[in-house]
Protein backbone atom coordinates (compact mmCIF):
# COMPACT_ATOMS: atom_id res chain seq x y z
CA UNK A 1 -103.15 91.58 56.45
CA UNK A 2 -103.65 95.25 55.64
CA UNK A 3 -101.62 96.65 52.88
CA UNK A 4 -100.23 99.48 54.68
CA UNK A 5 -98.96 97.40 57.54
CA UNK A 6 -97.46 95.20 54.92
CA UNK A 7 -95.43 98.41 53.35
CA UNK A 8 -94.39 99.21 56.89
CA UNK A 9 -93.17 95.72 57.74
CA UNK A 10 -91.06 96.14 54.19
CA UNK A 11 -89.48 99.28 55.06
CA UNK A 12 -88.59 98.38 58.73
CA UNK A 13 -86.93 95.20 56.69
CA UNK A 14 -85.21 97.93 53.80
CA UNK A 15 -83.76 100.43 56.73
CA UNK A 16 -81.08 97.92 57.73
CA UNK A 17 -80.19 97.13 54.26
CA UNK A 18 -79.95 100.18 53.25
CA UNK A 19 -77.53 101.36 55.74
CA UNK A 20 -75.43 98.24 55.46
CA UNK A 21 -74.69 98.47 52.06
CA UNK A 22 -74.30 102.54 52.27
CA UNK A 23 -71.61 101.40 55.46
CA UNK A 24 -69.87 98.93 53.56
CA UNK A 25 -69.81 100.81 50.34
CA UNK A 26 -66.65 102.34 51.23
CA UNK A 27 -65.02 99.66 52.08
CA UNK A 28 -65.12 97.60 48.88
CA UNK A 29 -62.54 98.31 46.43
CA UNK A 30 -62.69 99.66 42.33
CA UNK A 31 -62.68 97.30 39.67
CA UNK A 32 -65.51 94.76 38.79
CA UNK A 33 -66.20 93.90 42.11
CA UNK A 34 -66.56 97.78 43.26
CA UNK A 35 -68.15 98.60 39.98
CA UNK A 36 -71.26 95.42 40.75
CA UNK A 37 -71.21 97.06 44.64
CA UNK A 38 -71.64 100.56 43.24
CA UNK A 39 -75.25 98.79 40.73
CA UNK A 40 -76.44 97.01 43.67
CA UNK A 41 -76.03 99.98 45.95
CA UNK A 42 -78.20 101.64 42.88
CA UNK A 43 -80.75 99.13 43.15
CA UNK A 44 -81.14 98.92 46.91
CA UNK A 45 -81.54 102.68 46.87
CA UNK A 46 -84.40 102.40 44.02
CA UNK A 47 -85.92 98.98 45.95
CA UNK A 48 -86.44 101.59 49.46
CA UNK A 49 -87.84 104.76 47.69
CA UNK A 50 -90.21 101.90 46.05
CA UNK A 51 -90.79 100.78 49.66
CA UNK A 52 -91.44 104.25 50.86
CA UNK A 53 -93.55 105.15 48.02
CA UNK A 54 -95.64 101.51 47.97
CA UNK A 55 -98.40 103.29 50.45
CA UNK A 56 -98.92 105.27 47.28
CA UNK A 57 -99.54 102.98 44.82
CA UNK A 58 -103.02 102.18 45.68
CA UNK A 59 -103.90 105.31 44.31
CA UNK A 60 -102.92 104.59 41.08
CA UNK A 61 -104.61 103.55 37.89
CA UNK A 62 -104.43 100.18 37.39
CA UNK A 63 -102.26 100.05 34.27
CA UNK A 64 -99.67 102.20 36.19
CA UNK A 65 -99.81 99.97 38.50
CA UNK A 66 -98.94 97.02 37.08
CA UNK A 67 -96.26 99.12 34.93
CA UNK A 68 -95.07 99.46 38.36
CA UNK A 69 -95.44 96.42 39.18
CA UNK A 70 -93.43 94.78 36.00
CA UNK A 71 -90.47 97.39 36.58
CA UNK A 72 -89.82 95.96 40.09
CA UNK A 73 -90.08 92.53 38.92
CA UNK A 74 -87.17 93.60 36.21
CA UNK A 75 -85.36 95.35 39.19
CA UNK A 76 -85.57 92.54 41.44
CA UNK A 77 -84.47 90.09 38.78
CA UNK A 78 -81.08 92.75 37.94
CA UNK A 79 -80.57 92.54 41.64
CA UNK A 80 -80.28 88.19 41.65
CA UNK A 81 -78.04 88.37 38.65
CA UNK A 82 -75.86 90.78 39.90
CA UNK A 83 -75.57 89.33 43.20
CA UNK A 84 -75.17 86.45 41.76
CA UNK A 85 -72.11 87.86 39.19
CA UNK A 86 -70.25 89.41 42.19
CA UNK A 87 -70.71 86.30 44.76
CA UNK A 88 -69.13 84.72 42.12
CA UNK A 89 -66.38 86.68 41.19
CA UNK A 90 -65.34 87.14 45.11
CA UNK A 91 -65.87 83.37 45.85
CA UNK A 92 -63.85 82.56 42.66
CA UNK A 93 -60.75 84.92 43.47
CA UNK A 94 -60.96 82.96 47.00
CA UNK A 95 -60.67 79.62 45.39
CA UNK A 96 -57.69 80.79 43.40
C-alpha cells in the first residue's frame, strides 16, 4: 500500500476524532477529570497536525525521521496512560 494513501486513510480516521473531542470538550467539567480532557485534547490536536504533516516526512533525513518517529511513540504512549488515568477516575466515581 502506498504511503500517501496510508496518510490519507489516517487523517480521514483523525477528522472525526478531532471534532469529537473539540465537541465534547465543553461539556466535561474542571477538576482532574477536565484537567486529563483538556491533555488529551492536547494530544489529539498534536496526533492530526502529525497526520497532516506525515506526507512530509519522507522528505526527511533519516535521523529526523526516526526522532520523529520516537516522539510519536512517547505521544502515543502519554495518550494510553492518560486515557487510561481518566477512564479510571470516571468509572471509579461511578462505582462509588
Amino acid at each position: 500500500m502506498d504511503s500517501d494513501l496510508v496518510s490519507a486513510a489516517a487523517i480521514l480516521v483523525m477528522l472525526p476524532c478531532l471534532w469529537t473531542i473539540l465537541k465534547l470538550g465543553v461539556s466535561v467539567p474542571g477538576g482532574r477529570v477536565g484537567r486529563q480532557w483538556r491533555m488529551l485534547s492536547v494530544l489529539v490536536l498534536l496526533f492530526a497536525i502529525a497526520h497532516f504533516a506525515a506526507p512530509l516526512f519522507g522528505q526527511l533525513p533519516a535521523k529526523v525521521d526516526a526522532l520523529i518517529v520516537g516522539a510519536i511513540f512517547i505521544l502515543g504512549t502519554t495518550f494510553v496512560l492518560v486515557s487510561i488515568r481518566l477512564f479510571y477516575r470516571i468509572f471509579g466515581g461511578l462505582a462509588r
